[in-house]
C-alpha atoms as a PDB file:
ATOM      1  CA  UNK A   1     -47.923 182.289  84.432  1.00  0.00           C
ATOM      2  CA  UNK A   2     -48.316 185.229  86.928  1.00  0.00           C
ATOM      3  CA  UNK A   3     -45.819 186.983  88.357  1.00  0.00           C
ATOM      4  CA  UNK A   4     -44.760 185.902  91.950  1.00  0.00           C
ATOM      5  CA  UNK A   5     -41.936 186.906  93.521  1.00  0.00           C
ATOM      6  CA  UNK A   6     -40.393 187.475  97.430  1.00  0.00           C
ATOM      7  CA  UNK A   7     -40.242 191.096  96.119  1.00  0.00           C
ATOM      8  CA  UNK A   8     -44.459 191.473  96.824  1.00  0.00           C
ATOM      9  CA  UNK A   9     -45.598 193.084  99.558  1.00  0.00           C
ATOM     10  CA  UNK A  10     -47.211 190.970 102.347  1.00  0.00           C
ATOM     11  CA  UNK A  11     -50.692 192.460 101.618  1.00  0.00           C
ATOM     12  CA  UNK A  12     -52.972 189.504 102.931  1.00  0.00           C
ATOM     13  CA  UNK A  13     -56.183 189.558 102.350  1.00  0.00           C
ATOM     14  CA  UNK A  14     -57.994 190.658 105.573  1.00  0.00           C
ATOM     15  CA  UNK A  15     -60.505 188.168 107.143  1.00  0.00           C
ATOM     16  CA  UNK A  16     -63.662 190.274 106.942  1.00  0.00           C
ATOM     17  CA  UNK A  17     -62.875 190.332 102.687  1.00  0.00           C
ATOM     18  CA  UNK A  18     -62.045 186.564 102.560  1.00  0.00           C
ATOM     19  CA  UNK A  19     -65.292 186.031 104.435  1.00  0.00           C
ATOM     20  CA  UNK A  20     -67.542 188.362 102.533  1.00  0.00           C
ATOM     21  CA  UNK A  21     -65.688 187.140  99.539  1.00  0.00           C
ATOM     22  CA  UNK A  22     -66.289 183.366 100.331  1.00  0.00           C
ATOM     23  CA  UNK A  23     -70.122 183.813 101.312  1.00  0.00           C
ATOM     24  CA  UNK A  24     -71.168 184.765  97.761  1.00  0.00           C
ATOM     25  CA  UNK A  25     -68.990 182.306  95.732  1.00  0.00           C
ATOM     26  CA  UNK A  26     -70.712 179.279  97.761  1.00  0.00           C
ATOM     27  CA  UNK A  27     -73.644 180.153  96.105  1.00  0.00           C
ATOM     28  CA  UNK A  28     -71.921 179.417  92.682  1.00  0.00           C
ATOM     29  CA  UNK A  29     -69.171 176.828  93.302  1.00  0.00           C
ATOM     30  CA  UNK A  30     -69.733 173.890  91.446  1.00  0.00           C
ATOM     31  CA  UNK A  31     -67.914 170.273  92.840  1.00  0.00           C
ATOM     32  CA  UNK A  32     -65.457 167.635  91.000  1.00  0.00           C
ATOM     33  CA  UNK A  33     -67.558 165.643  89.194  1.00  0.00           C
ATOM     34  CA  UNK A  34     -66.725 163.101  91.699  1.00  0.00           C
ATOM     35  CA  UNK A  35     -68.516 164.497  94.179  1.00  0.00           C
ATOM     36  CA  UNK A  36     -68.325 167.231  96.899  1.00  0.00           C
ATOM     37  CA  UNK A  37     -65.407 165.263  98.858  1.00  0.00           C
ATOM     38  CA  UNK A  38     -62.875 165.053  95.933  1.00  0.00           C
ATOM     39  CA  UNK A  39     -61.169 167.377  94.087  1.00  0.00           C
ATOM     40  CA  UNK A  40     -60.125 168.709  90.623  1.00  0.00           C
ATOM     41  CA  UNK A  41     -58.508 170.940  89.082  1.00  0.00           C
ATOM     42  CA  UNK A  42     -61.232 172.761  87.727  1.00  0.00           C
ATOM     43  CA  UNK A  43     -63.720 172.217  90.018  1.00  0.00           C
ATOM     44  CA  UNK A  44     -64.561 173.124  93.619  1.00  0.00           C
ATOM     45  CA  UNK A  45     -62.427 176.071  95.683  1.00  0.00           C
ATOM     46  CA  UNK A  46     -58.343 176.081  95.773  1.00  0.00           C
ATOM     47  CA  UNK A  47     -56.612 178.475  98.365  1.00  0.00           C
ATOM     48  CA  UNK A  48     -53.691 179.578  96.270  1.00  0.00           C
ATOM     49  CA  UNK A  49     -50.825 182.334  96.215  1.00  0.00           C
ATOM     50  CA  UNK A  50     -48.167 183.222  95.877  1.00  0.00           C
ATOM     51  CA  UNK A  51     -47.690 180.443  98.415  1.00  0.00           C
ATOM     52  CA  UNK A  52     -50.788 180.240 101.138  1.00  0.00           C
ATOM     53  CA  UNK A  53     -48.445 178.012 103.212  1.00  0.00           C
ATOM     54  CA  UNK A  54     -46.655 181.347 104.144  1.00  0.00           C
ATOM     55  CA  UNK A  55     -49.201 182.266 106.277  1.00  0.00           C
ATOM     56  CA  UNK A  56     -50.597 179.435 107.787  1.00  0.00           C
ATOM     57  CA  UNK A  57     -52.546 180.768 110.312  1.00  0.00           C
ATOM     58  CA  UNK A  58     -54.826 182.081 107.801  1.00  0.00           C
ATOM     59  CA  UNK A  59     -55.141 179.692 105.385  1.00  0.00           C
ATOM     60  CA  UNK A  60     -56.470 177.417 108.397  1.00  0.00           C
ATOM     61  CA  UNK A  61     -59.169 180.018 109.008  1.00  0.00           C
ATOM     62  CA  UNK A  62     -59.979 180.297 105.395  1.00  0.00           C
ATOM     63  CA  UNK A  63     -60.169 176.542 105.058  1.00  0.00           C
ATOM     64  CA  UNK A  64     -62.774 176.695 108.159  1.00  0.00           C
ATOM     65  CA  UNK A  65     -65.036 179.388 106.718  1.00  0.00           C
ATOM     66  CA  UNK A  66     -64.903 177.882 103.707  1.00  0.00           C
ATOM     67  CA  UNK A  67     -66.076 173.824 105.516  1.00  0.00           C
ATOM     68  CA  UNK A  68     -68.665 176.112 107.455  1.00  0.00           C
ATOM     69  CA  UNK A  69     -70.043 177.554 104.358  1.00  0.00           C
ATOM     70  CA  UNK A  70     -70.338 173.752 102.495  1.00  0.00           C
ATOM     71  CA  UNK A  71     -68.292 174.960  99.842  1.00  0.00           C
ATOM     72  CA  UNK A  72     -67.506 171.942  97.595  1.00  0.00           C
ATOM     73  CA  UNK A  73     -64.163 170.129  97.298  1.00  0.00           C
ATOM     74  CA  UNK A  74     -61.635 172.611  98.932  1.00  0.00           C
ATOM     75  CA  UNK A  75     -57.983 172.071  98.149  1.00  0.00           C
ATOM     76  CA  UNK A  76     -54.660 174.340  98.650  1.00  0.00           C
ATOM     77  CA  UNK A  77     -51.715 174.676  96.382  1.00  0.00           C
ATOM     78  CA  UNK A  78     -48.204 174.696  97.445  1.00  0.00           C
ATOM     79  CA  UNK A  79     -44.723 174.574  96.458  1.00  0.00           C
ATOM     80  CA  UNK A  80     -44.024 172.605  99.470  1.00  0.00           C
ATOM     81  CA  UNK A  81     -41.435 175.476 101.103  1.00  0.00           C
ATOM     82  CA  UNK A  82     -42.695 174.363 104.423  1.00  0.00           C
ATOM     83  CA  UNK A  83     -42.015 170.855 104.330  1.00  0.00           C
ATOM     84  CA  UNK A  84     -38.889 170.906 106.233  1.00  0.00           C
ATOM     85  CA  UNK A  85     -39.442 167.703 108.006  1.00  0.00           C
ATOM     86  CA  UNK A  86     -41.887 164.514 108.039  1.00  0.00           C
ATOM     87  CA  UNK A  87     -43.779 165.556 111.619  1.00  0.00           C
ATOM     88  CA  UNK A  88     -43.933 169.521 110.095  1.00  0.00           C
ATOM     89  CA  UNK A  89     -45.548 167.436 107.193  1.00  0.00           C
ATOM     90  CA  UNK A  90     -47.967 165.334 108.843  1.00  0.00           C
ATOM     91  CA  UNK A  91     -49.086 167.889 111.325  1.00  0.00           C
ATOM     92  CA  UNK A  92     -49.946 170.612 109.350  1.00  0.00           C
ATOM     93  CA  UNK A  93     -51.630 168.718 106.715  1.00  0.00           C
ATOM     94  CA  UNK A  94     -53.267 166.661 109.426  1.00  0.00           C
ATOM     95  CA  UNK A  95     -54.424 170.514 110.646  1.00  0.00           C
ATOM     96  CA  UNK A  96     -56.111 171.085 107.006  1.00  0.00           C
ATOM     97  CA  UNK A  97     -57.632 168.063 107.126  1.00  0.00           C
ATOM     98  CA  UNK A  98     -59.387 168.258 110.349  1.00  0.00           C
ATOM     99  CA  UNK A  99     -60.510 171.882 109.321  1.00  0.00           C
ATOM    100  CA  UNK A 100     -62.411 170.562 106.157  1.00  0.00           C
ATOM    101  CA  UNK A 101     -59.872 170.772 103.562  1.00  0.00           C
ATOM    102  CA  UNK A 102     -60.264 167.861 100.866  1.00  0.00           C
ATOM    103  CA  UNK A 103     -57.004 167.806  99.002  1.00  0.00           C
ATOM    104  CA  UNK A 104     -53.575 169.125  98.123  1.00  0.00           C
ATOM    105  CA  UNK A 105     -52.174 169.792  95.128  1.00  0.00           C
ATOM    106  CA  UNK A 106     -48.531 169.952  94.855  1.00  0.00           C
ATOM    107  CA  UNK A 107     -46.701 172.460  92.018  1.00  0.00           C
ATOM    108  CA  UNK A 108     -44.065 170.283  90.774  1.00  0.00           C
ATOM    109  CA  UNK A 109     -41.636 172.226  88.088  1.00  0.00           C
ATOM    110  CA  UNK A 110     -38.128 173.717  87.218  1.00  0.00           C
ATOM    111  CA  UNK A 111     -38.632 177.357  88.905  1.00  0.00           C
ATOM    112  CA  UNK A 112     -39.505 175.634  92.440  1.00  0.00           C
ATOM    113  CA  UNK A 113     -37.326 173.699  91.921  1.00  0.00           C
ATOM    114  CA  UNK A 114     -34.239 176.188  91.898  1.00  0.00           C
ATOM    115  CA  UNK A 115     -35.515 177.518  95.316  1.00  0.00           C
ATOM    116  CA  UNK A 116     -37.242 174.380  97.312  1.00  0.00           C
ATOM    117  CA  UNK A 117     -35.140 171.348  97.868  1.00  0.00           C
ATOM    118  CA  UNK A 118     -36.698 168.268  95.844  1.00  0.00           C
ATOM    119  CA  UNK A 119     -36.948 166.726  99.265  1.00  0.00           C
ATOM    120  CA  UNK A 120     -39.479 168.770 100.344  1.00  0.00           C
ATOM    121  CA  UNK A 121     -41.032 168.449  97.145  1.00  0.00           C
ATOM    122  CA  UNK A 122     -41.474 164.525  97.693  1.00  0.00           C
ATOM    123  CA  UNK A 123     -42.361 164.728 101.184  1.00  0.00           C
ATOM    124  CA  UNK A 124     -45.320 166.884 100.415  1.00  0.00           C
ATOM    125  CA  UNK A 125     -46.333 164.138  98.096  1.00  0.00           C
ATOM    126  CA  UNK A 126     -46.007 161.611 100.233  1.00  0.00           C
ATOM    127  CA  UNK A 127     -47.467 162.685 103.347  1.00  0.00           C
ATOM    128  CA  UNK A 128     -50.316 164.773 101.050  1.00  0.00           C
ATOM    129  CA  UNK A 129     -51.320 161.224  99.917  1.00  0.00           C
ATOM    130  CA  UNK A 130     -50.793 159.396 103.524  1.00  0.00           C
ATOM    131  CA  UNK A 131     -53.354 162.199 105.171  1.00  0.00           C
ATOM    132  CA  UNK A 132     -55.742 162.777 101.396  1.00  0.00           C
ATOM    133  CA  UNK A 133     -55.237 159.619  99.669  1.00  0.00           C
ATOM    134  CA  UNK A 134     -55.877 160.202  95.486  1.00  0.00           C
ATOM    135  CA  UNK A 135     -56.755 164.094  96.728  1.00  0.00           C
ATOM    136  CA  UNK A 136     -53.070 164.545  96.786  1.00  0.00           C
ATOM    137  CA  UNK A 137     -52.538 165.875  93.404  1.00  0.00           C
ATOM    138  CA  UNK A 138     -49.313 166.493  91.688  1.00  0.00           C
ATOM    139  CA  UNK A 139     -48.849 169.395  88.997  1.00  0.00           C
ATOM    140  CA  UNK A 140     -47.016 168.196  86.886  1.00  0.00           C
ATOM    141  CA  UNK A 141     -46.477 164.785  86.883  1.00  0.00           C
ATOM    142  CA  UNK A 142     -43.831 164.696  83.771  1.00  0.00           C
ATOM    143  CA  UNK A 143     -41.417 166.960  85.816  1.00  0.00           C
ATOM    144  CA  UNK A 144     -41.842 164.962  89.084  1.00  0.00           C
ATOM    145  CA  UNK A 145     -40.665 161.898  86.863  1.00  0.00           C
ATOM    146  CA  UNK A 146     -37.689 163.858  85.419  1.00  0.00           C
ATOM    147  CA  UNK A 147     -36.437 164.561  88.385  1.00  0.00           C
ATOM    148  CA  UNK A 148     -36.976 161.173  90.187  1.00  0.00           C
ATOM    149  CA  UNK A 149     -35.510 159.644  87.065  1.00  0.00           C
ATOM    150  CA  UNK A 150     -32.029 161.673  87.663  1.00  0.00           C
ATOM    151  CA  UNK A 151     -32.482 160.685  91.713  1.00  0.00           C
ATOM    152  CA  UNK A 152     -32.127 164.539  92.218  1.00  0.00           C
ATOM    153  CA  UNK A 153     -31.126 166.143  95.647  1.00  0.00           C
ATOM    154  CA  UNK A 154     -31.265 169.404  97.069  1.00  0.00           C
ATOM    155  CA  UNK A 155     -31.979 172.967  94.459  1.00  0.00           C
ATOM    156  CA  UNK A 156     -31.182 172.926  90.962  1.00  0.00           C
ATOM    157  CA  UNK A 157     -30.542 176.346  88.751  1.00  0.00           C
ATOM    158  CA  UNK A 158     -32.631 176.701  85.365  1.00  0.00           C
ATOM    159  CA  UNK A 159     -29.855 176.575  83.626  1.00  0.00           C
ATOM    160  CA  UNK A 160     -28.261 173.291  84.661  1.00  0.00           C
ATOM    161  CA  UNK A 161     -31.874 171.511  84.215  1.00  0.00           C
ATOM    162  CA  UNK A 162     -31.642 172.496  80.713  1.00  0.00           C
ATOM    163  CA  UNK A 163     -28.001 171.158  80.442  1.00  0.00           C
ATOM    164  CA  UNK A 164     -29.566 167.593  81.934  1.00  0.00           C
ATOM    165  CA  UNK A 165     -33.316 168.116  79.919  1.00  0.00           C
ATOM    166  CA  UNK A 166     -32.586 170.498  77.029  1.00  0.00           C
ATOM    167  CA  UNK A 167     -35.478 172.482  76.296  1.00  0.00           C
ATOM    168  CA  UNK A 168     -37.435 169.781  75.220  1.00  0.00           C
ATOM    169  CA  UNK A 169     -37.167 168.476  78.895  1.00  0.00           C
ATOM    170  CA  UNK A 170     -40.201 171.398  79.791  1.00  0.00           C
ATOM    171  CA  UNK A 171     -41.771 172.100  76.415  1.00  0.00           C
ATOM    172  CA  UNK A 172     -43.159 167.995  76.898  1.00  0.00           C
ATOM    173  CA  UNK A 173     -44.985 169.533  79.873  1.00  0.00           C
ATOM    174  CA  UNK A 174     -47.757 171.710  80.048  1.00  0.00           C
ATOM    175  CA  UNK A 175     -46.135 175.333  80.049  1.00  0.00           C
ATOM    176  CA  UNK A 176     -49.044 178.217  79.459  1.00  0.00           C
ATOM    177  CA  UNK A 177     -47.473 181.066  77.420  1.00  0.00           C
ATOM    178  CA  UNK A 178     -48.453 183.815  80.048  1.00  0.00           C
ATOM    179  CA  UNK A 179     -47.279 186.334  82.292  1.00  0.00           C
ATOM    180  CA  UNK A 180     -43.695 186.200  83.475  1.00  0.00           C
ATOM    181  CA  UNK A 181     -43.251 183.318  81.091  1.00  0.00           C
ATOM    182  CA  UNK A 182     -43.406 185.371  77.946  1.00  0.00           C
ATOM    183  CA  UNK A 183     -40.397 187.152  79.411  1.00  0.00           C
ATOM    184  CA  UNK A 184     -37.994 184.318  80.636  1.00  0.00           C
ATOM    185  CA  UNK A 185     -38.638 181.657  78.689  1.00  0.00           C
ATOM    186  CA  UNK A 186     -39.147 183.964  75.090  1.00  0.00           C
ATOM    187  CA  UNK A 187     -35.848 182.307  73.947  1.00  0.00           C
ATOM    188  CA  UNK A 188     -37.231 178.669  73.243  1.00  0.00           C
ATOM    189  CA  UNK A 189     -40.263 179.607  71.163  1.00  0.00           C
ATOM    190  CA  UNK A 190     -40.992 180.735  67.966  1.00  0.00           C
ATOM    191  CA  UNK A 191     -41.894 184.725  67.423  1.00  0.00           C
ATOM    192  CA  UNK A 192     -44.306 186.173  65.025  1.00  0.00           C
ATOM    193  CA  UNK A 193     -45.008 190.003  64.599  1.00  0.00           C
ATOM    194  CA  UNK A 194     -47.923 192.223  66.934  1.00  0.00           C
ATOM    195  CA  UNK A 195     -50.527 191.837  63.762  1.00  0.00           C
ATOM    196  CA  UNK A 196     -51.007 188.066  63.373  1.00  0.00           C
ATOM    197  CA  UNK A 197     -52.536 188.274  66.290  1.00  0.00           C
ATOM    198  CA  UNK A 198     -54.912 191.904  65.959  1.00  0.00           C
ATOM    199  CA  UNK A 199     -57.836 189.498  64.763  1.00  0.00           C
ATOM    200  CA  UNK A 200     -57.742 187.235  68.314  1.00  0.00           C
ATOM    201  CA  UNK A 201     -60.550 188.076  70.576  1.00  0.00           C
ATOM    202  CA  UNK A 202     -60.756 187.501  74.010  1.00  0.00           C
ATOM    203  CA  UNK A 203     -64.573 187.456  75.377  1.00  0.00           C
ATOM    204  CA  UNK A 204     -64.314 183.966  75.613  1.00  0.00           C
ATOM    205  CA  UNK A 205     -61.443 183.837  78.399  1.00  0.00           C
ATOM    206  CA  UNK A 206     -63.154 187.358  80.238  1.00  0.00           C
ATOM    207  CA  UNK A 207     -66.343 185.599  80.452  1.00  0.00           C
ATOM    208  CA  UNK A 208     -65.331 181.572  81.293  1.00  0.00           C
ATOM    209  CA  UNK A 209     -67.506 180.510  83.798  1.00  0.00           C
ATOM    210  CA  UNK A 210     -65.099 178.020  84.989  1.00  0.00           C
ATOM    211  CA  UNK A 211     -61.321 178.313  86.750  1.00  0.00           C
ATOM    212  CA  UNK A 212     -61.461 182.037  87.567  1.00  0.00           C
ATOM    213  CA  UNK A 213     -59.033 183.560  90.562  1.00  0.00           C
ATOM    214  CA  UNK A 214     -60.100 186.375  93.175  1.00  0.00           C
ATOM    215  CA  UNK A 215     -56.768 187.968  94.622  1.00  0.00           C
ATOM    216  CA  UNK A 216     -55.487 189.159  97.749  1.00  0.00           C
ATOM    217  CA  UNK A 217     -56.961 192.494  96.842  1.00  0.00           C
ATOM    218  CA  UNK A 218     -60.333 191.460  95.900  1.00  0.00           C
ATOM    219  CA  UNK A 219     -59.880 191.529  92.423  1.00  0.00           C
ATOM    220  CA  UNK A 220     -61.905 189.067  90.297  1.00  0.00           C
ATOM    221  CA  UNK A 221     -59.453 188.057  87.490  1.00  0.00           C
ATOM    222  CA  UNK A 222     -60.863 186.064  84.815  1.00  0.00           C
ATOM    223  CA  UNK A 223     -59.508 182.517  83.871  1.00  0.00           C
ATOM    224  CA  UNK A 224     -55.548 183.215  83.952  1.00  0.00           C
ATOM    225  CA  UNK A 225     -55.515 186.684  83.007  1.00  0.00           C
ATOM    226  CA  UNK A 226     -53.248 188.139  85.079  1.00  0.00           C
ATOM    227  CA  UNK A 227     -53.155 191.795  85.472  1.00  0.00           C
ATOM    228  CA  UNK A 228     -57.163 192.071  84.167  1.00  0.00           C
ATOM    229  CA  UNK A 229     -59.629 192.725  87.110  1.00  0.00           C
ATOM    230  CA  UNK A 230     -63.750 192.416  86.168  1.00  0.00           C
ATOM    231  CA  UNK A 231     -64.380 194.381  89.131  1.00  0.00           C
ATOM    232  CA  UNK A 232     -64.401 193.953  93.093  1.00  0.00           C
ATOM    233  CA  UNK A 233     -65.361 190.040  94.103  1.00  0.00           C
ATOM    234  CA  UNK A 234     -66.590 191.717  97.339  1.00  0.00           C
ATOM    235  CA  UNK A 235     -69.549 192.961  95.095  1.00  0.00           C
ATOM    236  CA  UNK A 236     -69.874 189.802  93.150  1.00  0.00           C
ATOM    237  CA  UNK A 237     -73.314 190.634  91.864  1.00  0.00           C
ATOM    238  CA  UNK A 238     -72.167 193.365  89.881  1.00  0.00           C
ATOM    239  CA  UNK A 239     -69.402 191.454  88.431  1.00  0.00           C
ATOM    240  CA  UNK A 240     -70.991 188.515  87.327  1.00  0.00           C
ATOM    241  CA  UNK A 241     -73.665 190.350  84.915  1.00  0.00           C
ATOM    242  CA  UNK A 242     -74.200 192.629  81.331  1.00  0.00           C
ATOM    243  CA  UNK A 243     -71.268 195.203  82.065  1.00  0.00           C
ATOM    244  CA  UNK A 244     -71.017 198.782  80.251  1.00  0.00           C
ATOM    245  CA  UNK A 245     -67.546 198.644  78.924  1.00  0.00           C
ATOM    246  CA  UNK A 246     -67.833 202.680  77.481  1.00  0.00           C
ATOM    247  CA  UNK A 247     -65.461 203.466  80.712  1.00  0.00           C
ATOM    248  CA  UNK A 248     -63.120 200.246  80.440  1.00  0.00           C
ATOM    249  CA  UNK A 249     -61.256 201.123  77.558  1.00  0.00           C
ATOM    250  CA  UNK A 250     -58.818 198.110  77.803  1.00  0.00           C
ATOM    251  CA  UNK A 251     -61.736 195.013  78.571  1.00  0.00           C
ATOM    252  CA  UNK A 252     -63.586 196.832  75.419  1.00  0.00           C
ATOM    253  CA  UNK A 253     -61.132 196.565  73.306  1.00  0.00           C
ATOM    254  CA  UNK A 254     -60.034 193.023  74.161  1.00  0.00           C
ATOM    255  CA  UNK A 255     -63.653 192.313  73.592  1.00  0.00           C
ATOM    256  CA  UNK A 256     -63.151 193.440  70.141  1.00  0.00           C
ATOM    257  CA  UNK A 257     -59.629 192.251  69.107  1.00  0.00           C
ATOM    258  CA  UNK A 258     -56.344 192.469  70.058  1.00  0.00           C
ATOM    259  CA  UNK A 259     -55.880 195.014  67.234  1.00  0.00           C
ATOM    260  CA  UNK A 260     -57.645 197.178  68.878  1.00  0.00           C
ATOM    261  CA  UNK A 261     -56.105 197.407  71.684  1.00  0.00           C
ATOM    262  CA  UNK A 262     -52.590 197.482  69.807  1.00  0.00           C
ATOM    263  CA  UNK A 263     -54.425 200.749  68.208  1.00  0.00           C
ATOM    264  CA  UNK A 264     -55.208 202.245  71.714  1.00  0.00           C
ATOM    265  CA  UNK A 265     -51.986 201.565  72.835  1.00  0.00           C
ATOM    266  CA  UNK A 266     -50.061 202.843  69.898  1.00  0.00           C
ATOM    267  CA  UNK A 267     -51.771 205.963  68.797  1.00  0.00           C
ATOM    268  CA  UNK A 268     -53.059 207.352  72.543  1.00  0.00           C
ATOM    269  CA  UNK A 269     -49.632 205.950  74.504  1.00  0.00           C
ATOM    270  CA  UNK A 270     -46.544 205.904  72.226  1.00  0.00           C
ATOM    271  CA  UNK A 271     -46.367 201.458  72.312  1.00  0.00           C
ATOM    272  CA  UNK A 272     -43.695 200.388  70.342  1.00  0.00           C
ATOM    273  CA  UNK A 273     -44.182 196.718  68.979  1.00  0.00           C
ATOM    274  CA  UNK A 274     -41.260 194.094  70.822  1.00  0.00           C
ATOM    275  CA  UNK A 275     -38.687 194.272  67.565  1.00  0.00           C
ATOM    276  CA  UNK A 276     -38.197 190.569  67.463  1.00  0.00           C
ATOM    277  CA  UNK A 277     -42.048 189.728  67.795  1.00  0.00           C
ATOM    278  CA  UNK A 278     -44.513 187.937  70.417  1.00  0.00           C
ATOM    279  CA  UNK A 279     -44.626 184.204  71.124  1.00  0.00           C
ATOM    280  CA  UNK A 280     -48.678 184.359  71.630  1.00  0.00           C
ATOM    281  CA  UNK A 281     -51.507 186.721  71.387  1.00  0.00           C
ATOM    282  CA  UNK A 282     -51.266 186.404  75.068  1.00  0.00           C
ATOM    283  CA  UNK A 283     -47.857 187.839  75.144  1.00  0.00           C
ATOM    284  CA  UNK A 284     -49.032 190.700  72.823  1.00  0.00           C
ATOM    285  CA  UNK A 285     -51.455 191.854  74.999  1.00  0.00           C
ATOM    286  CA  UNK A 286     -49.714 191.449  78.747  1.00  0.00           C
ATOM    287  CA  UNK A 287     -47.024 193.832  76.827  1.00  0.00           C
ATOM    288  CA  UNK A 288     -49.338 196.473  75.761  1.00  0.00           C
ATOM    289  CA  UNK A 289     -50.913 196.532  79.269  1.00  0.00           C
ATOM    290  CA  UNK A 290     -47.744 196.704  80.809  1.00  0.00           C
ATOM    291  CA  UNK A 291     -46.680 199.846  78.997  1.00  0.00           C
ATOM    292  CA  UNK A 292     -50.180 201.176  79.780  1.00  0.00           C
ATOM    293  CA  UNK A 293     -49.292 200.774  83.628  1.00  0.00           C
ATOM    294  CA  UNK A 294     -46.246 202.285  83.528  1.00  0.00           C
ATOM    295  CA  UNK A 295     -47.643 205.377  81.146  1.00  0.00           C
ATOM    296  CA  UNK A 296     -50.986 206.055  83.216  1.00  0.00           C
ATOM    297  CA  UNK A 297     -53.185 205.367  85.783  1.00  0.00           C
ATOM    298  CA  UNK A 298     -56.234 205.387  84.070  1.00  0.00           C
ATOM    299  CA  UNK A 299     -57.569 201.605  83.539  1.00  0.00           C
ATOM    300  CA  UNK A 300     -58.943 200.961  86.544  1.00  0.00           C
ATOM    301  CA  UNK A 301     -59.502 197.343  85.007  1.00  0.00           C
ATOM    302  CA  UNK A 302     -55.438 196.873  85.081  1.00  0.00           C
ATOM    303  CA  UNK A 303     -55.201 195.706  87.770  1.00  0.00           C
ATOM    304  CA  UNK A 304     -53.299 194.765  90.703  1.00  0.00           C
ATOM    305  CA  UNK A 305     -50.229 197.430  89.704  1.00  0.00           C
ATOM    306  CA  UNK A 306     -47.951 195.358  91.036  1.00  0.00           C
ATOM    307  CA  UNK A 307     -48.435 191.970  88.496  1.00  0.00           C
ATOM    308  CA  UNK A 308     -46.712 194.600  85.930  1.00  0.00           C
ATOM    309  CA  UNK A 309     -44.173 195.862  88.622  1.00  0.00           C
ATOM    310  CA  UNK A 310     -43.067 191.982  89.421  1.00  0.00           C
ATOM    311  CA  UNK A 311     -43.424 191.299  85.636  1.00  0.00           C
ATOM    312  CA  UNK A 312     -38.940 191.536  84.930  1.00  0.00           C
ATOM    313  CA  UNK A 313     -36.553 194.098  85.437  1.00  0.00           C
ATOM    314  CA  UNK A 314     -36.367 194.747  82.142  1.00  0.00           C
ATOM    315  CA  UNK A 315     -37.408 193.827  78.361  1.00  0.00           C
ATOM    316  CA  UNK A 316     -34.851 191.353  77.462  1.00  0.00           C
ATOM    317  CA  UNK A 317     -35.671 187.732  76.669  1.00  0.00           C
ATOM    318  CA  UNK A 318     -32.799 186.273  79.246  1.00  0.00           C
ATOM    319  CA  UNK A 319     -33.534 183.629  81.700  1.00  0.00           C
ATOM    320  CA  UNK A 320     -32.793 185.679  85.042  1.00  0.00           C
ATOM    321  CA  UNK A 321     -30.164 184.232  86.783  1.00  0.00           C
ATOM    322  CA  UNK A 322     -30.730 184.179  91.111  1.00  0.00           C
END
């Protein structure tokens, strides 16, 4: 969905920004339905990455400013990398809990798991529910059961899931066309040329009020737009209201349709259309910004640069092989 990768720099965000950052949103954070101790998935505060787990130290920190500051059910995200045994398990979760973190949620899928042993997978579960109870979430549960169904062990490669699943084994799972994903996984969907989609619009997903991501760099990105910055969460006030969009070519052009931004792209930039088509609107317009990133440096709202450097290697629709 966004682009992560071991190939990103290790630019963390800096304590004084996730504390100025933090102070505003409590203001606005709204808690699960359930209440301010339990979590959701679209409710409340999630630490997330990358993998936050890679720097622990700070993602103890953040969980404390964030308890200090009352902000409403507070969970982190993980692809459970660090849970190399059961007392690394129970400590460090037991460390999260104690600084005021509610709940865990656990990324359960194919691409972890050709990197992070299914082990560690399961003990996260297990201990995240021992130390949260039902604030140990799992995303997503149709994967976990595929691959407790086969009584898998150790890694497994992309391709060999799909010799044991087929394709049908991920597209019965919640898979949002977006980001890397248009790249990778382009081969299992259905194409359809750049002007189906010139009459989509997209103020609806740059002005959601709910789900929204601030990066490492400050950036507030809206919904799961990666690659699309609203401006500097450090100033959230001037994010958050009526924005002149004469100077943000891109954003006022989404706001009008992806046609016009296929326009911009085409006639002011040289775009050429993807010959065998686009999977989603989504897809249509992560490709034009990418060429726009690597032809200028002029949309300030593109970014961070490095979400289109991470993007692929290239513009084939082949499942990258590591």
């Amino acid at each position: 969905m966004y682009a992560c990768s071991p190939r990103w720099r290790a630019d963390w965000i800096g304590e004084k920004d996730l504390e100025r950052i933090l102070t505003q949103l409590s203001e606005t954070i709204q808690p699960s339905r359930l209440g301010a101790r339990y979590v959701g998935l679209n409710h409340g505060l999630h630490f997330t990455g990358g993998e936050p787990f890679l720097n622990f130290e700070l993602l103890v920190r953040a969980v404390e400013k964030a308890h200090e500051l009352r902000i409403p059910s507070i969970f982190v995200e993980t692809n459970s990398f660090w849970c190399i045994n059961d007392r690394e398990a129970m400590d460090r979760l037991e460390r999260l809990r104690n600084a005021g973190l509610h709940g865990l949620l656990v990324s359960v899928n194919p691409f972890i798991l050709e990197e992070v042993p299914f082990e560690r997978t399961e003990r996260a579960i297990n201990f995240g529910r021992k130390v949260f109870g039902s604030n140990a979430m799992v995303y997503q549960e149709t994967f976990l059961n595929q691959f407790r169904s086969h009584q898998l062990k150790g890694t497994l490669q992309f391709e060999r899931y799909l010799q044991l699943f087929g394709p049908d084994g991920f597209s019965r799972a919640e898979l949002l066309p977006l980001g890397r994903a248009n790249y990778e996984l382009a081969r299992f969907y259905e194409k359809h040329p750049a002007d189906e989609f010139f009459g989509v619009k997209c103020v609806e997903s740059l002005t959601r009020q709910w789900h929204v991501h601030v990066d490492n760099y400050g950036n507030y990105l809206p919904g799961y737009c990666g690659g699309i910055s609203l401006g500097d969460a450090r100033e959230l006030s001037s994010v958050c209201t009526e924005r002149d969009l004469e100077g943000l070519r891109v954003l006022g052009a989404l706001a009008t349709g992806l046609g016009e931004l296929y326009k911009l792209a085409r006639e002011d930039f040289g775009y050429s259309p993807l010959a065998d088509g686009y999977v989603s609107g989504c897809h249509l317009c992560l490709d034009i910004r990418r060429h726009l990133v690597h032809e200028t440096d002029q949309f300030e709202e593109l970014e961070p640069k490095e979400f289109y450097a991470q993007l692929h290697s290239g513009r084939s629709n082949s499942v990258e092989s590591r």
